[in-house]
Protein backbone atom coordinates (compact mmCIF):
# COMPACT_ATOMS: atom_id res chain seq x y z
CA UNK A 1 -18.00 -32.91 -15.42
CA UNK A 2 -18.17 -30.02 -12.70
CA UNK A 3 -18.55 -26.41 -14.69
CA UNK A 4 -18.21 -24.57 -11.65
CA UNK A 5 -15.41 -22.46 -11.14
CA UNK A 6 -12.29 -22.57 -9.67
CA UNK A 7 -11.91 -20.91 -6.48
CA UNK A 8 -8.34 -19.57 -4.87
CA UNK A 9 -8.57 -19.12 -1.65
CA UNK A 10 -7.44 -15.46 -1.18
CA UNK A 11 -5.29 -15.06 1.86
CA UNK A 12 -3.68 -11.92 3.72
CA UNK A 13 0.05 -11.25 2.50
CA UNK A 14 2.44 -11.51 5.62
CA UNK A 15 2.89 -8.20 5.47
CA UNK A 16 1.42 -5.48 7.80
CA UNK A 17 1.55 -1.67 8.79
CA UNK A 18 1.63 -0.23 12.44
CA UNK A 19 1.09 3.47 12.47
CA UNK A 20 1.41 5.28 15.59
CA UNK A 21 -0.58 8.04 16.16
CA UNK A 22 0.04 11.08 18.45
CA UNK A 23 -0.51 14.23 19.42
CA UNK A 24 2.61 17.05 20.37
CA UNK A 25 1.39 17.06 23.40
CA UNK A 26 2.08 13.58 23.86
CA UNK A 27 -0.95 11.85 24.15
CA UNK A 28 -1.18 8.48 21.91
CA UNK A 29 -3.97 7.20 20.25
CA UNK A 30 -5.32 3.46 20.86
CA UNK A 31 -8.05 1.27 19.31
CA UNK A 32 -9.91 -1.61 21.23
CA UNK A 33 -10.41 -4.46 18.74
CA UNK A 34 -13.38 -6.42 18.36
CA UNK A 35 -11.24 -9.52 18.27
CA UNK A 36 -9.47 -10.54 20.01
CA UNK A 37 -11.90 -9.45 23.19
CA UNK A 38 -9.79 -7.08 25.32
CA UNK A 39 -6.80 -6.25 22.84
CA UNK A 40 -5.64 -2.78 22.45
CA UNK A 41 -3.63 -1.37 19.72
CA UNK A 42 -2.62 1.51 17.24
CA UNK A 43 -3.43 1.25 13.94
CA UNK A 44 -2.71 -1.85 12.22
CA UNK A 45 -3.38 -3.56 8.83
CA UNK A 46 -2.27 -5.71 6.04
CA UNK A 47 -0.68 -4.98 2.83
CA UNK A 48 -2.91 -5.61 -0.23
CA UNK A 49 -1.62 -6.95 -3.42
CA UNK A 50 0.85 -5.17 -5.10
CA UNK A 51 0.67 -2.16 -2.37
CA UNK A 52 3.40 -0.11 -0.85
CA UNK A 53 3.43 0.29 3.17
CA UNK A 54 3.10 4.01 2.83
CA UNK A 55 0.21 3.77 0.97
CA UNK A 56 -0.92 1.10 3.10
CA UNK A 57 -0.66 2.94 6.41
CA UNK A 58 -2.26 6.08 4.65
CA UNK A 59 -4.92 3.85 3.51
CA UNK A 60 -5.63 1.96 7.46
CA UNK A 61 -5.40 5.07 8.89
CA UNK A 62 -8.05 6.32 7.00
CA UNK A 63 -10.15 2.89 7.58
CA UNK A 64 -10.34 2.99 10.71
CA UNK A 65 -9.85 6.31 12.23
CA UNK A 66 -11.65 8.43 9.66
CA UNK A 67 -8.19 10.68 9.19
CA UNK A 68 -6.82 11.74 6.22
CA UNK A 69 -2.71 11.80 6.58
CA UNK A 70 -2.13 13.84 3.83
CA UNK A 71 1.49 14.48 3.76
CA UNK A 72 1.81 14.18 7.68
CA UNK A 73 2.67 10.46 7.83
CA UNK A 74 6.57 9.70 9.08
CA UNK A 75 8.41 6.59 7.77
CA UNK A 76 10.02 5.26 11.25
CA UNK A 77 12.08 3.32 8.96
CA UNK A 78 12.02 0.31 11.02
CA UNK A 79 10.36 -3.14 10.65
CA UNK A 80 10.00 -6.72 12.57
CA UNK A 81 9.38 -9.85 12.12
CA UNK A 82 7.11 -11.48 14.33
CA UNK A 83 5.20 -15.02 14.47
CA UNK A 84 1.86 -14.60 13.79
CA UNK A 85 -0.83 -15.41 16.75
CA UNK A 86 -2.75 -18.74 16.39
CA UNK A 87 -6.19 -16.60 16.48
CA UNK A 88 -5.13 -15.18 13.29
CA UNK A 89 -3.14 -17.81 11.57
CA UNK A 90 -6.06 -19.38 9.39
CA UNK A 91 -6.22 -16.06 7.44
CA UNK A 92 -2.46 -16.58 6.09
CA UNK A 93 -1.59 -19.60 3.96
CA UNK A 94 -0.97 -22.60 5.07
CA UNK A 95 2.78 -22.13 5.62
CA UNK A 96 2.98 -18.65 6.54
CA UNK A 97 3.85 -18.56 10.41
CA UNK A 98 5.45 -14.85 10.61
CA UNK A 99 4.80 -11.46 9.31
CA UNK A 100 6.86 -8.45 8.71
CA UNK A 101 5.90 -5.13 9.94
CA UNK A 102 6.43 -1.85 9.00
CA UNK A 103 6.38 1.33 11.32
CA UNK A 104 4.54 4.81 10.91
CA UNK A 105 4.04 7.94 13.12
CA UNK A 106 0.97 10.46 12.38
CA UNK A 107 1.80 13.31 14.39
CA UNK A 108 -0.97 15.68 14.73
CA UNK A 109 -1.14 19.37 16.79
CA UNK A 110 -4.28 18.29 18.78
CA UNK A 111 -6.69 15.26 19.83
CA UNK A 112 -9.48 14.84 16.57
CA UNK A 113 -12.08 13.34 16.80
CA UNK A 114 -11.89 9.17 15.38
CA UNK A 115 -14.70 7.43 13.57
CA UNK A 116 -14.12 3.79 14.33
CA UNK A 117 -14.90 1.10 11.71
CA UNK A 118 -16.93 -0.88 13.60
CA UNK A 119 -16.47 -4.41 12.45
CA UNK A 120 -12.82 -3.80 13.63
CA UNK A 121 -12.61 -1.30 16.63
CA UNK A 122 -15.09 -0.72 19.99
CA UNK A 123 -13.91 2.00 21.11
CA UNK A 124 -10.76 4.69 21.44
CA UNK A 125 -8.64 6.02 23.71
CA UNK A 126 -6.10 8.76 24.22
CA UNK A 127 -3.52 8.26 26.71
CA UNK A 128 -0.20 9.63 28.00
CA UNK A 129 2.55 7.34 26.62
CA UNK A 130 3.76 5.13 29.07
CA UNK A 131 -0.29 4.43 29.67
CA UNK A 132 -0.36 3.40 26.12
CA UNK A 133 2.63 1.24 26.03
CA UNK A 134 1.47 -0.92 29.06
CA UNK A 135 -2.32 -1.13 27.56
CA UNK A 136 -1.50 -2.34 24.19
CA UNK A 137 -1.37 -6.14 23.78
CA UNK A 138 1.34 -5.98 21.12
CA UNK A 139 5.44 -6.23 22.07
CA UNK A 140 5.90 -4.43 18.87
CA UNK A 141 3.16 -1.78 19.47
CA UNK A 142 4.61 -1.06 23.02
CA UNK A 143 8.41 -0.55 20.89
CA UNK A 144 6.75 1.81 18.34
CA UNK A 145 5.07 4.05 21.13
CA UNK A 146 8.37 4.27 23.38
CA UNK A 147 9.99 4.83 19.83
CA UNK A 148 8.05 7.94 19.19
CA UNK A 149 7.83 8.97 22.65
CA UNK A 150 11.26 9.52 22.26
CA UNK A 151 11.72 11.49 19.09
């Protein structure tokens, strides 16, 4: 008889935030992952268990940039659904070959200063829009820039 305990493997929901931020002058905020090599990108993160994709983006924004959004953060009300990259698939169950995301702006008067989380992020950038939208790796990124570009 085996007494050890049963383990679930505990995979991401298919569920994710993108969070766009800005400044008013117009200059857009990108992270370089850590993996994949080379890929650029606003903020980004799963959904935990049970957790709303405001507080989600409020929380990832946080993570990785060190900002607190306080009451700044704008529900673009928009979402897509997008197939999931093999490089990333294995952390999804078995089945799950697309995830929804949800969009968010963070609007702020001037540049700040980012603390990176290093496991996920190299380094930063702040760039003019159309720069941004033709660095990031992401089709939906590059929508969600041009989006808020336009606002």
């Amino acid at each position: 008889m085996n007494d050890a305990p049963l383990t679930v493997p505990k995979f991401k929901r298919a569920q994710s935030v993108l969070v766009v931020i800005c400044t008013r002058s117009g200059e857009f905020l990108l992270l370089r992952r850590v993996r994949p090599a080379g890929f650029w990108q606003s903020v980004t993160g799963s959904l935990e268990r049970g957790e709303l994709p405001r507080l989600a983006a409020a929380r990832e924004v946080y993570e990785e940039t060190g900002l607190r959004v306080g009451g700044g953060l704008i529900d673009l009300r928009h979402s897509v659904l997008f197939p999931i990259i093999p490089v990333w698939r294995s952390r999804y169950a078995p089945n799950v070959r697309f995830n929804r995301e949800y969009w968010f702006a963070l609007i702020l008067n001037e540049r700040r200063t980012i603390q990176l989380s290093a496991r996920e992020h190299l380094e930063y950038r702040w760039l003019p829009a159309a720069a941004a939208a033709q660095l990031t790796g992401s089709w939906s990124n590059r929508h969600a820039i041009e989006m808020v570009a336009t606002q």
